[in-house]
C-alpha atoms as a PDB file:
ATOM      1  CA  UNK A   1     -66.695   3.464 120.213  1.00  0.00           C
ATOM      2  CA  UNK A   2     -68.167  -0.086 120.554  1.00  0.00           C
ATOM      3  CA  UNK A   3     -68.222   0.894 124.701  1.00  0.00           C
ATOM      4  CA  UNK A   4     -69.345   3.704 124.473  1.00  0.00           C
ATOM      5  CA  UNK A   5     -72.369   2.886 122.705  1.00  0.00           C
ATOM      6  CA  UNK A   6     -72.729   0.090 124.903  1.00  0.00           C
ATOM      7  CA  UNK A   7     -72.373   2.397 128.416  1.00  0.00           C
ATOM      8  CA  UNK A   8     -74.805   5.246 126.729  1.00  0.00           C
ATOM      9  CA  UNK A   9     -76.654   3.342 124.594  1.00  0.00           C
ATOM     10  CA  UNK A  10     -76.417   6.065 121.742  1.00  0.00           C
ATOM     11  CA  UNK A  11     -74.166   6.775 119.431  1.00  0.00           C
ATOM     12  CA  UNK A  12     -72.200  10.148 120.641  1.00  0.00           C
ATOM     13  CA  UNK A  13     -72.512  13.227 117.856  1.00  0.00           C
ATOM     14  CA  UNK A  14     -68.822  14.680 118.139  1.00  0.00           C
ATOM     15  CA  UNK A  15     -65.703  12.815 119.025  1.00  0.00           C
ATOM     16  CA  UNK A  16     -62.721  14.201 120.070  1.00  0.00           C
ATOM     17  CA  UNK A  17     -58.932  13.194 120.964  1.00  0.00           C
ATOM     18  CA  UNK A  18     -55.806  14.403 121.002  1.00  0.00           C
ATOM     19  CA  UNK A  19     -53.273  15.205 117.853  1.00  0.00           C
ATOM     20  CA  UNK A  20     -51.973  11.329 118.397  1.00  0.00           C
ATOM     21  CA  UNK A  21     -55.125  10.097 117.092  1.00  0.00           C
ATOM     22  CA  UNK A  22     -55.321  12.639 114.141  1.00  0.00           C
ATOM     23  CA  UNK A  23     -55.123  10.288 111.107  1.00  0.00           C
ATOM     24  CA  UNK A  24     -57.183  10.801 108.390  1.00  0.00           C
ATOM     25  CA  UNK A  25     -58.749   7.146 108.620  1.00  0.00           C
ATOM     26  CA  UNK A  26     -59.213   7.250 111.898  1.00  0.00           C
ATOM     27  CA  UNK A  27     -61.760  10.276 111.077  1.00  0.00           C
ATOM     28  CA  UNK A  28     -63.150   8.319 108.823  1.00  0.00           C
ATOM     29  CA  UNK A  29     -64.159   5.488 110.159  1.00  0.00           C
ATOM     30  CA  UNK A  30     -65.763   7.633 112.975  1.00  0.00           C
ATOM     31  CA  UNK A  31     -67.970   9.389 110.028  1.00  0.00           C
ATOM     32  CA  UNK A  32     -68.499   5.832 108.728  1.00  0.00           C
ATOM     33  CA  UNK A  33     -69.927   4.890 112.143  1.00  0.00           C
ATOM     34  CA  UNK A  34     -72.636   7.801 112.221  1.00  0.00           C
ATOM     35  CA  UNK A  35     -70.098  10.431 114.484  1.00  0.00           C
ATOM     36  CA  UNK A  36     -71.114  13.510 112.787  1.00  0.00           C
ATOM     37  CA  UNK A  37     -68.522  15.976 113.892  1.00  0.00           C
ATOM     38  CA  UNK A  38     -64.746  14.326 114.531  1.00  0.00           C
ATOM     39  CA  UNK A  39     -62.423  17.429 116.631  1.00  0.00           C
ATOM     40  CA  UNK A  40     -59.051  15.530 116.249  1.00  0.00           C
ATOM     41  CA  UNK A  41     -55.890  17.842 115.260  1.00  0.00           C
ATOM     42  CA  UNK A  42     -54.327  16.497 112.930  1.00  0.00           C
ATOM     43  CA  UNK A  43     -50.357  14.734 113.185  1.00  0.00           C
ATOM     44  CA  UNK A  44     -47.889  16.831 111.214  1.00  0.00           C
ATOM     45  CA  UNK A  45     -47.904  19.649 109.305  1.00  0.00           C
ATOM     46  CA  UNK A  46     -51.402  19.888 107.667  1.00  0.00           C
ATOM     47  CA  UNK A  47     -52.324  21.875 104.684  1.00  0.00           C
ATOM     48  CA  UNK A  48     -54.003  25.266 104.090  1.00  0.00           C
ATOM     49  CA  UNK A  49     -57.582  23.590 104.347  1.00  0.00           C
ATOM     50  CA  UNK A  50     -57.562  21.728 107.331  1.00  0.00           C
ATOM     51  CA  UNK A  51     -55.372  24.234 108.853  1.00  0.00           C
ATOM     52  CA  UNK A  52     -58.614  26.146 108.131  1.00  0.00           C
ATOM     53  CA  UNK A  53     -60.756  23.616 109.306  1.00  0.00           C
ATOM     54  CA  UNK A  54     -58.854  23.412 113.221  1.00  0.00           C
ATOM     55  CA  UNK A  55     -59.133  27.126 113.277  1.00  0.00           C
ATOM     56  CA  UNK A  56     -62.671  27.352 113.062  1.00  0.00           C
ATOM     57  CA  UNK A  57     -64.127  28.254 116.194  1.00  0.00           C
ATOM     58  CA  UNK A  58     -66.426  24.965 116.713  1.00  0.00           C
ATOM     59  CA  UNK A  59     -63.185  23.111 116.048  1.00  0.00           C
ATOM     60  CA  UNK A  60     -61.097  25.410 119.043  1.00  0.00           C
ATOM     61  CA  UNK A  61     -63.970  24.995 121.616  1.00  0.00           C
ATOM     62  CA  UNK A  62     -64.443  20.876 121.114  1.00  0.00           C
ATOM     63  CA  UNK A  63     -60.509  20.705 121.452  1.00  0.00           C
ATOM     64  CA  UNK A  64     -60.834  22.728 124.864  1.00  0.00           C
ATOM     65  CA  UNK A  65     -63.683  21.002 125.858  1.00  0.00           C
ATOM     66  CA  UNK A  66     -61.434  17.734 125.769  1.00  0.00           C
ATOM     67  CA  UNK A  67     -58.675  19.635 127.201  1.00  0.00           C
ATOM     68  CA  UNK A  68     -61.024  20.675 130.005  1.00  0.00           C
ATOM     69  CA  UNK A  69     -62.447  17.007 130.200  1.00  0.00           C
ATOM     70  CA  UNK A  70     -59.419  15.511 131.741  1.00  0.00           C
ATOM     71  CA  UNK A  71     -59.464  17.566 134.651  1.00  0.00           C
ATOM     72  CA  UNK A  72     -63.279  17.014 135.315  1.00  0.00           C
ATOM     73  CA  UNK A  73     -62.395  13.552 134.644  1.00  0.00           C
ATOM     74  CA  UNK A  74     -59.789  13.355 137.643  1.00  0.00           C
ATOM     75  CA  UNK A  75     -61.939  15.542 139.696  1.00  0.00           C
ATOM     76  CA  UNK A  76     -64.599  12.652 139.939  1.00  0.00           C
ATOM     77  CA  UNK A  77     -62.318   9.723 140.263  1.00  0.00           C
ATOM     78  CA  UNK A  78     -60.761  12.225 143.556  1.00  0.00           C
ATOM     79  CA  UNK A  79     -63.981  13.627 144.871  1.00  0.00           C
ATOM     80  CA  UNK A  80     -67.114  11.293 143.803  1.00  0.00           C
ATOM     81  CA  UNK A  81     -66.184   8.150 144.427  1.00  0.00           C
ATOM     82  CA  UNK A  82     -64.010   6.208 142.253  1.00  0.00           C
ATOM     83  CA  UNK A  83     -61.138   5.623 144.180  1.00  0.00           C
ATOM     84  CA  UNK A  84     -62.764   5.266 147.043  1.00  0.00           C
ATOM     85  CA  UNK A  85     -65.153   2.098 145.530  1.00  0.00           C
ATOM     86  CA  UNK A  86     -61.808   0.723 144.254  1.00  0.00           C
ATOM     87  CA  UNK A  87     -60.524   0.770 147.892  1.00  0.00           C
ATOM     88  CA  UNK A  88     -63.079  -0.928 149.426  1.00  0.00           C
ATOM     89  CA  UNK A  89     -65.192   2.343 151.119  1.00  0.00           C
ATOM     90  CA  UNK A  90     -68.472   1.711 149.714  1.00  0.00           C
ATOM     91  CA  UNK A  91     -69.995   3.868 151.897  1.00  0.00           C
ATOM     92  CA  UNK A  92     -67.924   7.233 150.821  1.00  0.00           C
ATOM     93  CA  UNK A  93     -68.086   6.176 147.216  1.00  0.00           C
ATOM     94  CA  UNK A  94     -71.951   6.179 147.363  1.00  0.00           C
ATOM     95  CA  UNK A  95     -72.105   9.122 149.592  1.00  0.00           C
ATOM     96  CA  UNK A  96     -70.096  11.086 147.018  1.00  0.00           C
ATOM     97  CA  UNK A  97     -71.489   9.888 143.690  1.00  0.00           C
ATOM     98  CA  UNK A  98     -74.978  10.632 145.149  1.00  0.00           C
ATOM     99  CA  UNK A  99     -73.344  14.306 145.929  1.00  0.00           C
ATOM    100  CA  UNK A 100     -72.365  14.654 142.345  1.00  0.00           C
ATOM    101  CA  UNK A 101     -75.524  13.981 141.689  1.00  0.00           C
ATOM    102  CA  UNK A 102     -77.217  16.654 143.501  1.00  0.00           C
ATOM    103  CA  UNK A 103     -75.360  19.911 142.123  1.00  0.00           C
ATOM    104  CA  UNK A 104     -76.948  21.591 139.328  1.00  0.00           C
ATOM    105  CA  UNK A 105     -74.448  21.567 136.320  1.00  0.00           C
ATOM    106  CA  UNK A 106     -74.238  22.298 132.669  1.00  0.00           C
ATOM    107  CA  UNK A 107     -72.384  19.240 132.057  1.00  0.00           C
ATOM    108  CA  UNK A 108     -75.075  16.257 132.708  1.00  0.00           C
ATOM    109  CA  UNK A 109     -74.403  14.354 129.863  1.00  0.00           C
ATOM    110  CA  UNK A 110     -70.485  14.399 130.883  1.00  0.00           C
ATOM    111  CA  UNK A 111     -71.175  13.472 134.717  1.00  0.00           C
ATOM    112  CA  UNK A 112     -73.153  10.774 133.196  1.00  0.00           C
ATOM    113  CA  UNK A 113     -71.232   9.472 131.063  1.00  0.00           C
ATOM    114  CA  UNK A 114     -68.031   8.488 133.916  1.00  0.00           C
ATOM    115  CA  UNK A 115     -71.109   8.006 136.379  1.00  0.00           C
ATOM    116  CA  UNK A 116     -71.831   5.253 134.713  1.00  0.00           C
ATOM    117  CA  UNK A 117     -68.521   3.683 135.356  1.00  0.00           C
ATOM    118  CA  UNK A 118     -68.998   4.239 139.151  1.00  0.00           C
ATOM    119  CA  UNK A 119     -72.302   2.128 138.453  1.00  0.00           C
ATOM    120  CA  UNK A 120     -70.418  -0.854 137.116  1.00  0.00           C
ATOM    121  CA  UNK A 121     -67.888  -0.493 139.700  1.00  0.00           C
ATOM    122  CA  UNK A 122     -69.946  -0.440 142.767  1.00  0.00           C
ATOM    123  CA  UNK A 123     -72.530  -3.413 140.764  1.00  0.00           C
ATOM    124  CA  UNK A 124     -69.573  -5.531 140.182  1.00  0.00           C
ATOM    125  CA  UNK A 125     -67.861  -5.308 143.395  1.00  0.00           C
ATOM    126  CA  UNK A 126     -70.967  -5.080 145.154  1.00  0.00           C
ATOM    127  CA  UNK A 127     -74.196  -6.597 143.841  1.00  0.00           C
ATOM    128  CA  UNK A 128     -75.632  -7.754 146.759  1.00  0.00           C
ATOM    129  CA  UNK A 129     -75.389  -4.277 148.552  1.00  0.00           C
ATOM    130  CA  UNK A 130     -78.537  -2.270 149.358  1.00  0.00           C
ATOM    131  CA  UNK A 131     -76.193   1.473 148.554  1.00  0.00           C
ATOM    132  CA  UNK A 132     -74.893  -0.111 145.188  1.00  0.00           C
ATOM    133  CA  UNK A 133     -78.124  -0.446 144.059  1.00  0.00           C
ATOM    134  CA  UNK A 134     -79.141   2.606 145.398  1.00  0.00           C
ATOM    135  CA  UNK A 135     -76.606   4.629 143.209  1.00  0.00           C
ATOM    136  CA  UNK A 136     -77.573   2.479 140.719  1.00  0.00           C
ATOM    137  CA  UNK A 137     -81.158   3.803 140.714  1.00  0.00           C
ATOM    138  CA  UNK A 138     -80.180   7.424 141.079  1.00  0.00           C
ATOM    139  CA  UNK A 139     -78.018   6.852 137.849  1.00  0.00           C
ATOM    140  CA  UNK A 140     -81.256   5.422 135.665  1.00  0.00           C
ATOM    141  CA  UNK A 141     -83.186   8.429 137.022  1.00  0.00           C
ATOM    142  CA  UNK A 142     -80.748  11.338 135.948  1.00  0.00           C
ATOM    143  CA  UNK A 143     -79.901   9.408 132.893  1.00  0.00           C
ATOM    144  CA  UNK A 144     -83.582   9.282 131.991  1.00  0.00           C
ATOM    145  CA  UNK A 145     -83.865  13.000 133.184  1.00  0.00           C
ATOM    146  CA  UNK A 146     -81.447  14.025 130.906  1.00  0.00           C
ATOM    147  CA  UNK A 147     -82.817  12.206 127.606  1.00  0.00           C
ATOM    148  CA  UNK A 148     -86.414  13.931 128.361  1.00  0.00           C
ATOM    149  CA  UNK A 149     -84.808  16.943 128.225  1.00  0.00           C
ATOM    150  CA  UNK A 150     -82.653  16.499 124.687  1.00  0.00           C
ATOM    151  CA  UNK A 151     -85.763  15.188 123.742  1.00  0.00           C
ATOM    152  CA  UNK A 152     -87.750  18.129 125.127  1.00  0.00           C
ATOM    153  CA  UNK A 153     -85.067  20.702 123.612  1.00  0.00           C
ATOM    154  CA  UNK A 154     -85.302  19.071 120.021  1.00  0.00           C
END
């Protein structure tokens, strides 16, 4: 949680995992760290009331959404830049983090939030390089875009 907050600089509102995490202190000391909503099945058998709590619809969609996320999440290491900033191609890992960038998507605040490991990537490996800083910039712009408008939507 501690780097997450650090990388975002908030604190997120739901957490999710999978069932290996599903403890009930775990959930708890998310709660106790201001996570409002924790989506983690639970290990075992559980009883009739959080059986009815993981069938709830909210519950169902935030455990596909994290189902879903690890395919997004291999999608940008493949296609925006990752692997190729860990190789060495600074060039193609700009040119395809600036390309994620660029498409119109529901799912800002989830580009942003693995963007923002390309940005350490290319700034530690790079920091004297005009593109690094480049993505860099483009990062702080749709990161600020997309806290105007949560704060525009509240």
């Amino acid at each position: 949680m501690q780097r997450v907050i650090k990388r975002t600089g908030t604190k997120p509102r739901t957490v999710t995992a999978d069932r290996s995490y599903g403890e009930k202190a775990i959930e708890d000391d998310l709660h106790g760290l201001g996570v409002r909503h924790v989506v983690i099945p639970r290990k075992g058998k559980p009883g009739q009331a959080r059986q009815a709590a993981e069938r709830r619809p909210a519950f169902r969609r935030a455990v596909k959404w994290r189902t879903g996320s690890e395919g997004r999440i291999s999608t940008l290491k493949r296609q925006y830049g990752w692997d190729r900033a860990r190789h060495g191609d600074l060039d193609q890992a700009v040119h395809h983090g600036l390309t994620a960038f660029s498409y119109d998507r529901k799912t800002e605040a989830s580009l942003l939030s693995h963007a923002v490991d390309l940005d350490h990537l290319l700034s530690d490996r790079y920091p004297d390089e005009r593109m690094a800083e480049e993505f860099h910039q483009r990062y702080r712009e749709a990161r600020a875009a997309l806290r105007h408008k949560a704060n525009s939507d509240s």
